[in-house]
N, C-alpha and C. Protein backbone atom coordinates (compact mmCIF):
# COMPACT_ATOMS: atom_id res chain seq x y z
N UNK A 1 14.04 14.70 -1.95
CA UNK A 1 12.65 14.33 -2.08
C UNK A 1 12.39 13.03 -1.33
N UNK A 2 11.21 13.26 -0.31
CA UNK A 2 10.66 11.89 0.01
C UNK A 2 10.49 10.79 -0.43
N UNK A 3 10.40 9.72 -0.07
CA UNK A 3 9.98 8.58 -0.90
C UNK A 3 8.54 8.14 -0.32
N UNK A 4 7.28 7.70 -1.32
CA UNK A 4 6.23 7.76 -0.95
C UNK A 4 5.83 6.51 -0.93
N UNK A 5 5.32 6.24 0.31
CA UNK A 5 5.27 4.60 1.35
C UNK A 5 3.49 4.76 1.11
N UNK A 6 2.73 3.95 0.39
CA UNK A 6 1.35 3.53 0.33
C UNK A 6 0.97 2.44 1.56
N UNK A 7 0.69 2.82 2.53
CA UNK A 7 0.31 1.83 3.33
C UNK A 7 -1.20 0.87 3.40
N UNK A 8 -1.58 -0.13 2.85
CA UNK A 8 -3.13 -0.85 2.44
C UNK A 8 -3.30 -1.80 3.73
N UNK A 9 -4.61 -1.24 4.59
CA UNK A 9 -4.91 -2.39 5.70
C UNK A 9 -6.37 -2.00 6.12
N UNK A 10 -7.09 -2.80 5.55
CA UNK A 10 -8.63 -2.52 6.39
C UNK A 10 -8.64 -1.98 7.95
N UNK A 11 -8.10 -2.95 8.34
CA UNK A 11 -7.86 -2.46 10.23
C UNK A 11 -7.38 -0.75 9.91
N UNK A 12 -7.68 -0.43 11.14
CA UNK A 12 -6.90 1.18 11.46
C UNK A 12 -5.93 1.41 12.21
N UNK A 13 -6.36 -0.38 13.28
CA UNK A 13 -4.83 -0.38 14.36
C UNK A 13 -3.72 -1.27 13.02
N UNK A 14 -3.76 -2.08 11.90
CA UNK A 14 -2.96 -2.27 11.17
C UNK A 14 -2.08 -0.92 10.77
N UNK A 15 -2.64 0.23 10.15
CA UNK A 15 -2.60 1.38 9.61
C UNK A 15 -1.97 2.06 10.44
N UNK A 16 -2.34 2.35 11.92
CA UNK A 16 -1.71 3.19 12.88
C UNK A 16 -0.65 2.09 13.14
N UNK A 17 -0.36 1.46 13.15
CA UNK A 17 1.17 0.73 13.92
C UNK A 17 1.97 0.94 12.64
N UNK A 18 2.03 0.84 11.29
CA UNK A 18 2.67 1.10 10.47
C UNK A 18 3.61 2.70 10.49
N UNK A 19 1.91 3.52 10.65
CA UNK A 19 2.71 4.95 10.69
C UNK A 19 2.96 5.10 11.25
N UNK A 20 2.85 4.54 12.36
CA UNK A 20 3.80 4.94 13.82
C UNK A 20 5.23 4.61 14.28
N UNK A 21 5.90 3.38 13.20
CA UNK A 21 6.99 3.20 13.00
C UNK A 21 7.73 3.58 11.86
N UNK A 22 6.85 4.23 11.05
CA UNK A 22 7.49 5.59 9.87
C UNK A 22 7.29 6.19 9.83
N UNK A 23 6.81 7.02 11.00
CA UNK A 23 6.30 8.67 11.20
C UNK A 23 8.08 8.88 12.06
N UNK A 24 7.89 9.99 11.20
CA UNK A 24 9.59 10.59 11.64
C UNK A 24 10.89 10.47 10.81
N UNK A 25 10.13 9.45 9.88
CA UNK A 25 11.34 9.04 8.85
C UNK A 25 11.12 10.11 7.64
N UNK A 26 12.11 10.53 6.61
CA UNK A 26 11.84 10.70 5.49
C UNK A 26 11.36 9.73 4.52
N UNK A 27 9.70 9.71 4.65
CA UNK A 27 8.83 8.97 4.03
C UNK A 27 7.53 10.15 3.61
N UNK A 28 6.66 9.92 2.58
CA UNK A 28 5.32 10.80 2.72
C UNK A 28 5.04 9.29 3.00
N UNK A 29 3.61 9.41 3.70
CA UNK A 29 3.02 7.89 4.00
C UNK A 29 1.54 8.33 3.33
N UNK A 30 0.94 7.28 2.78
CA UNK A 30 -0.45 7.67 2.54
C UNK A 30 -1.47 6.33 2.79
N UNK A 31 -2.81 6.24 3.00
CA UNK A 31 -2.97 5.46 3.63
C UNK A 31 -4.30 4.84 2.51
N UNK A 32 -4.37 3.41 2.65
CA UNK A 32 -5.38 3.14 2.02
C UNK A 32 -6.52 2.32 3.03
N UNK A 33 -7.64 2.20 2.82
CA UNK A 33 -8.05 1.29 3.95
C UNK A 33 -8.45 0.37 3.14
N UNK A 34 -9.05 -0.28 1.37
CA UNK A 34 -9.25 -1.75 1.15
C UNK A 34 -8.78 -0.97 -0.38
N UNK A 35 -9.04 -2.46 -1.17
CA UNK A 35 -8.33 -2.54 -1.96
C UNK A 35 -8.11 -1.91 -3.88
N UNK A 36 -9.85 -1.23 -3.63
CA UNK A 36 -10.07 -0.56 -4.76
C UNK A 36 -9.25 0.93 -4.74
N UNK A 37 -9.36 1.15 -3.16
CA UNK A 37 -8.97 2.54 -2.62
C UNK A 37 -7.34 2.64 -3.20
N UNK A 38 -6.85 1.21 -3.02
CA UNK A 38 -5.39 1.67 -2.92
C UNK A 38 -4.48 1.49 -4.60
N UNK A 39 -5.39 1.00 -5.23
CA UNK A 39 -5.60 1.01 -6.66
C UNK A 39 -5.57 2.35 -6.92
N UNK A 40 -6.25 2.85 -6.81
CA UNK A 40 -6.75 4.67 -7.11
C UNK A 40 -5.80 5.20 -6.88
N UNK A 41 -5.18 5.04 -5.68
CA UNK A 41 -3.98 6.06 -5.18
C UNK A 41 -3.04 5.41 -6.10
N UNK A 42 -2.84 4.43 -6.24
CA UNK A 42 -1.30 3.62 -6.14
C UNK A 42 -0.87 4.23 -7.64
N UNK A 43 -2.27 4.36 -8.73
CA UNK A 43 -2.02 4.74 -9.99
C UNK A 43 -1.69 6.51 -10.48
N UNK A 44 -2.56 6.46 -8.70
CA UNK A 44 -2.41 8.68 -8.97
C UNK A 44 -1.01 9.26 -8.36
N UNK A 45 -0.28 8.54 -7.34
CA UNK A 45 0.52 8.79 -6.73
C UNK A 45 2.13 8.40 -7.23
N UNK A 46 1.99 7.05 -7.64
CA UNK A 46 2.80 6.03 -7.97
C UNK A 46 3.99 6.07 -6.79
N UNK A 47 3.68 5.29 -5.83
CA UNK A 47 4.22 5.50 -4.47
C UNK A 47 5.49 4.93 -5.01
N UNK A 48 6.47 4.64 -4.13
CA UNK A 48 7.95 3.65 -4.20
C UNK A 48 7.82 2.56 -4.18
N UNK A 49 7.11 2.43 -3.03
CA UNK A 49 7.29 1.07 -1.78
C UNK A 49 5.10 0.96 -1.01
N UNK A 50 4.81 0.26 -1.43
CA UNK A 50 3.20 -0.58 -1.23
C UNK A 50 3.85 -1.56 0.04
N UNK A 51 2.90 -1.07 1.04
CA UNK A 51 3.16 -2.06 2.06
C UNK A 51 1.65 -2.57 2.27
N UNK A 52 1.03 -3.59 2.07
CA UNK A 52 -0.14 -4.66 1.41
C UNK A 52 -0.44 -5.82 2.87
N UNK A 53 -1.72 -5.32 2.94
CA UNK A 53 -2.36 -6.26 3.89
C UNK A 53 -2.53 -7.35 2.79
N UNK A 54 -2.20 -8.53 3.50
CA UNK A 54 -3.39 -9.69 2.36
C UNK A 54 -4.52 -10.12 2.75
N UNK A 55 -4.86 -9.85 3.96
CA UNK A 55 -6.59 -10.48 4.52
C UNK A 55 -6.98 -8.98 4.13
N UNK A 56 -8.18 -9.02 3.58
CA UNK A 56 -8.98 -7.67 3.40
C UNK A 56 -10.41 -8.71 2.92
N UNK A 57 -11.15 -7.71 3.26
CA UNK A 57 -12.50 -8.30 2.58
C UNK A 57 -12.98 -7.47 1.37
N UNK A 58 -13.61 -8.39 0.62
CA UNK A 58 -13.59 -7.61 -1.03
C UNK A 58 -12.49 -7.92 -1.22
N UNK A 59 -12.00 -7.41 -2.16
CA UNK A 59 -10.42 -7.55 -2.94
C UNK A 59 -9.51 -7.69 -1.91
N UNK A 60 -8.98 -9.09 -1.89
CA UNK A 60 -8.14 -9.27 -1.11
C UNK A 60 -6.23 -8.39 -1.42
N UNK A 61 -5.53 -8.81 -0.57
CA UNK A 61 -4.33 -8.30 -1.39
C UNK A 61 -3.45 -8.98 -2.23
N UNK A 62 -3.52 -10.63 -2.63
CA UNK A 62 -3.15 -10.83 -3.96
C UNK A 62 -4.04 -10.41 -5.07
N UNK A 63 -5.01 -10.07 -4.80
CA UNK A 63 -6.09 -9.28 -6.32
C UNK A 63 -5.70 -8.20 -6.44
N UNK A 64 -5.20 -7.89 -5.14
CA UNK A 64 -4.29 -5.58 -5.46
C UNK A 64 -3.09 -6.19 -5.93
N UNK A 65 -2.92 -6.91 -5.65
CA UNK A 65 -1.28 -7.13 -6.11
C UNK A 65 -1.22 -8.01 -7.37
N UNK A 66 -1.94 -8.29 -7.81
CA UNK A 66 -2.34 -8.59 -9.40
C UNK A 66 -2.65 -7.34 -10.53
N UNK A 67 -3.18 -6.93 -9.85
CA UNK A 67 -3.85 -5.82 -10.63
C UNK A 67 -2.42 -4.44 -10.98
N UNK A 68 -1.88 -4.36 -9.85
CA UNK A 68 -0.69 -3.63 -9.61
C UNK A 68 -0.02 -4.00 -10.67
N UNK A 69 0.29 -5.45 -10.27
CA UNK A 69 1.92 -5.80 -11.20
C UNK A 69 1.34 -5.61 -12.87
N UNK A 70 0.14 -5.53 -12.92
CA UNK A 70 -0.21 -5.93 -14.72
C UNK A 70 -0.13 -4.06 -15.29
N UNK A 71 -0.12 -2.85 -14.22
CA UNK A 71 -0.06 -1.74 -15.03
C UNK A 71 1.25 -1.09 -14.85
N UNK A 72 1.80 -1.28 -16.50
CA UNK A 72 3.27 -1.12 -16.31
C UNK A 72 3.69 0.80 -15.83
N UNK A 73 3.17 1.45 -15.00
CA UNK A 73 3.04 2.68 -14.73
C UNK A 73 4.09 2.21 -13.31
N UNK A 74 3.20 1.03 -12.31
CA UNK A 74 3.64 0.87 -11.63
C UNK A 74 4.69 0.02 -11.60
N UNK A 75 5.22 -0.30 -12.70
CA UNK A 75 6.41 -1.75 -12.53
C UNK A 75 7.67 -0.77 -11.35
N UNK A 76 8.10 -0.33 -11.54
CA UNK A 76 8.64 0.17 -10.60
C UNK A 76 8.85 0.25 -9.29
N UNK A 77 7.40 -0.29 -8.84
CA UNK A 77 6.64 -0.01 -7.66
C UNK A 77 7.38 -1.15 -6.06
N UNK A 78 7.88 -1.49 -5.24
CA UNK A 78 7.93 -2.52 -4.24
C UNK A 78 6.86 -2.76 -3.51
N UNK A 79 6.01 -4.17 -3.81
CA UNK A 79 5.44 -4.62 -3.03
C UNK A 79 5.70 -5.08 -1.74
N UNK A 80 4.61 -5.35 -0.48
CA UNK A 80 5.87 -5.80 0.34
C UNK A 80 4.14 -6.20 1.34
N UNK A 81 4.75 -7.76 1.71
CA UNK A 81 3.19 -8.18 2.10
C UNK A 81 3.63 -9.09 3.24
N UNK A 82 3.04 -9.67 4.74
CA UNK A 82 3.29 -10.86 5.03
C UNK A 82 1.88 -11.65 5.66
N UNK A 83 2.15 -12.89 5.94
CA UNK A 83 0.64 -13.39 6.45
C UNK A 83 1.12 -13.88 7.57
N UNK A 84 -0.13 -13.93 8.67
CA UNK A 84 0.30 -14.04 9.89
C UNK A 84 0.81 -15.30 10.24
């Protein structure tokens, strides 16, 4: 079984350079574009591994990544974030 990679980035070229260096891997990838979106998924899916823009407008990604760590569904979950 795959392991399921949540990818969160307003941009689309953020989003496409991601899957484009884990397209081919045994990964499902799914994609979020801001931060309510990836809430929704993150709780319906319960991915492995959250790879987290932190500039977003609206809910930035320490507010997804607050919100994440507090529902213990996802404790499990790897965040994984950097700033430029």
């Amino acid at each position: 079984m795959s392991s399921i990679v949540l990818i969160v980035d307003d941009e689309p070229a953020g989003r496409h350079t991601l899957e484009s260096i884990l397209e081919g891997q045994d990964y499902q990838l799914v994609m979020a574009e801001n931060g309510q979106e990836a809430i929704q998924k993150a709780k319906s899916i319960l991915p492995d591994v959250i790879l987290l823009d932190v500039m977003m407008p609206g809910m930035d990604g320490f507010e997804v990544c607050r919100h994440l760590r507090s529902d213990l569904s996802l404790q499990r979950c790897r965040l994984s974030s950097s700033l430029p």
